[in-house]
Protein backbone atom coordinates (compact mmCIF):
# COMPACT_ATOMS: atom_id res chain seq x y z
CA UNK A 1 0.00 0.00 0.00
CA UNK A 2 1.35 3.41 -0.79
CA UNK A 3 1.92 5.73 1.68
CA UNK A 4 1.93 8.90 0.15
CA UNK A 5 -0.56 11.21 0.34
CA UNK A 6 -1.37 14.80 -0.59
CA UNK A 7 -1.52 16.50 2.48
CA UNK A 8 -3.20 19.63 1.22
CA UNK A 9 -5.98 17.72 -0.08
CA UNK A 10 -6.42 14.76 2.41
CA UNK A 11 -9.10 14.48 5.52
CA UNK A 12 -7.25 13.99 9.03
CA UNK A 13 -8.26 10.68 8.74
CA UNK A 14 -6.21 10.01 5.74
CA UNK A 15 -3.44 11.65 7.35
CA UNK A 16 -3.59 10.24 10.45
CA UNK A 17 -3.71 6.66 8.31
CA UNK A 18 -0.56 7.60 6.62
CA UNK A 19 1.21 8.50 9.42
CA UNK A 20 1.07 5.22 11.05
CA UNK A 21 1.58 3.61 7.56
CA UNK A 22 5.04 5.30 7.39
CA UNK A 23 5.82 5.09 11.30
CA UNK A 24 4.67 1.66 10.67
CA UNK A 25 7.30 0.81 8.06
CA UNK A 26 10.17 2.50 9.39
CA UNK A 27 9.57 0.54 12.20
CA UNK A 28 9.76 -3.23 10.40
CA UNK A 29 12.35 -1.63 8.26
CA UNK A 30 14.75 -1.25 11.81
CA UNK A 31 13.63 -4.40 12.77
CA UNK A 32 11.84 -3.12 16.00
CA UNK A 33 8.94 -5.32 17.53
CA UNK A 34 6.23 -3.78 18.51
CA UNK A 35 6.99 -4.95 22.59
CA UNK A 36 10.02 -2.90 21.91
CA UNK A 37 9.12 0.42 20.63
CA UNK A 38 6.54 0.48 23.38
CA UNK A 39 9.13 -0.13 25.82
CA UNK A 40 11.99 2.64 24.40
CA UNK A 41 9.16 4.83 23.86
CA UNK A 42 7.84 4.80 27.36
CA UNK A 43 3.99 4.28 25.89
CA UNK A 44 2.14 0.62 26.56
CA UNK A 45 1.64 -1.88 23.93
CA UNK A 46 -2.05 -1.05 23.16
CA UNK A 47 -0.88 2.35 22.10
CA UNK A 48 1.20 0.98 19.45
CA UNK A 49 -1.44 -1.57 18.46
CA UNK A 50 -4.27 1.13 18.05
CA UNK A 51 -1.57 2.95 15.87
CA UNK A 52 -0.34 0.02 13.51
CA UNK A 53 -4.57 -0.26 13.15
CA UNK A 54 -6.15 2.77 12.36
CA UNK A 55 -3.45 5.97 13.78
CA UNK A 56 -6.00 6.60 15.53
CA UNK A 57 -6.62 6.35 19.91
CA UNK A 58 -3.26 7.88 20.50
CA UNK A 59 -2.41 11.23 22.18
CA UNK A 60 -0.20 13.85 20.61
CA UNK A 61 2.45 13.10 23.30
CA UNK A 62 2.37 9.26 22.81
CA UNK A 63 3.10 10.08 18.82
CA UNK A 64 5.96 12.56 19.40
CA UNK A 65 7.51 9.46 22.12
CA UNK A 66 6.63 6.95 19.04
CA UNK A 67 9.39 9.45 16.95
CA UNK A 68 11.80 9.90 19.55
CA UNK A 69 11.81 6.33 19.94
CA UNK A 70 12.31 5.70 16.44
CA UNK A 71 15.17 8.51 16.33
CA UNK A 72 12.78 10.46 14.43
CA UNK A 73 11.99 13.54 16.46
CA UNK A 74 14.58 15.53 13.89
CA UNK A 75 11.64 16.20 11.91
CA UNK A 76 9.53 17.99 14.20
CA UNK A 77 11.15 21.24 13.25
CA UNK A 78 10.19 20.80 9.51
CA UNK A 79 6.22 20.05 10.75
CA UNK A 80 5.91 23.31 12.36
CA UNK A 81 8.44 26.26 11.09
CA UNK A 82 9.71 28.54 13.31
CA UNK A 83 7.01 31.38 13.30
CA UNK A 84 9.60 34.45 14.04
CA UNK A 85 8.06 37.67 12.62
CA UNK A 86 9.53 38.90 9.22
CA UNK A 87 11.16 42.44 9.07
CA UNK A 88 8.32 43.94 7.89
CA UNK A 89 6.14 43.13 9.96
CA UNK A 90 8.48 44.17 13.27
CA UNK A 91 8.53 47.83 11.18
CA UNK A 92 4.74 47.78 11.04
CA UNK A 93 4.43 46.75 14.33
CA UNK A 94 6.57 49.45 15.41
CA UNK A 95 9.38 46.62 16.86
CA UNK A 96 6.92 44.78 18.75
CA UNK A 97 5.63 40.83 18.16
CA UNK A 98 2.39 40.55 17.39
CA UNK A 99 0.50 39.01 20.55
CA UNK A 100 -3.19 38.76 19.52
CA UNK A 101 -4.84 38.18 16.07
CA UNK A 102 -7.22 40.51 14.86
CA UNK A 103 -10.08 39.69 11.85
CA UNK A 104 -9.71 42.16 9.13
CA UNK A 105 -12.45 44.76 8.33
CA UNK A 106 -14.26 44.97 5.26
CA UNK A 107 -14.07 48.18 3.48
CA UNK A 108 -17.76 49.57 4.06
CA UNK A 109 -19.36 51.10 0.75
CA UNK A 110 -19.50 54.81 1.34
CA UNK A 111 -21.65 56.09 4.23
CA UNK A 112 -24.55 58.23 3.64
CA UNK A 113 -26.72 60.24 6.23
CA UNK A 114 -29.65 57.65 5.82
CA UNK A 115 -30.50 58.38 2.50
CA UNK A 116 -29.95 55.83 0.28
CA UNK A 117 -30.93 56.15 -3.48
CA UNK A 118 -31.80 52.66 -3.67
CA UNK A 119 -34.66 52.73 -1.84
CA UNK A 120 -36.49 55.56 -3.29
């Protein structure tokens, strides 16, 4: 079975299915047992079972253990870039880092004083 996927296109379940397709085969590809990753990765057995099954039933720290584990966790940086503010930004934020998000306003039509030709 393949195991790649278009991320920009796929559900979470087809990523999470992936996922444990890949950590799956990296695994039998270092000729790891199951018993074994659970033990170096400090998780219990059923957490790699329910991960070999579906990727699913397993909690965000349990997965990053999995990659440690598996010597792995290098690639945590690439999943999640660094999100430092550009120059531009720090200049029209007069230095500072931006701390809150804010929606963006729609540019109203022109205002009138309650007279609008359309209804006329």
């Amino acid at each position: 079975m393949p195991y790649k996927v278009n991320f920009s296109l796929a559900s979470s379940d087809q990523i999470e299915s992936a996922l444990a397709r890949r950590l799956e085969a990296i695994r039998l590809s270092r000729n790891i047992t199951q018993s074994q990753l659970a033990r170096e990765a400090g998780v219990s057995l059923s957490t790699i079972s329910r991960l070999v099954q579906d990727g699913k039933g397993i909690s965000l720290d349990s997965f990053i253990r999995i990659l440690q584990a598996l010597k792995l966790h290098g690639h945590l940086e690439a999943l999640l870039p660094d999100p430092a503010v550009n120059p531009l930004e720090r200049i029209k934020g007069r230095g500072k880092r931006r701390q809150r998000a804010r929606p963006k306003t729609k540019e109203s039509a022109e205002w009138s004083w309650g007279e609008d030709p359309a209804t006329r």
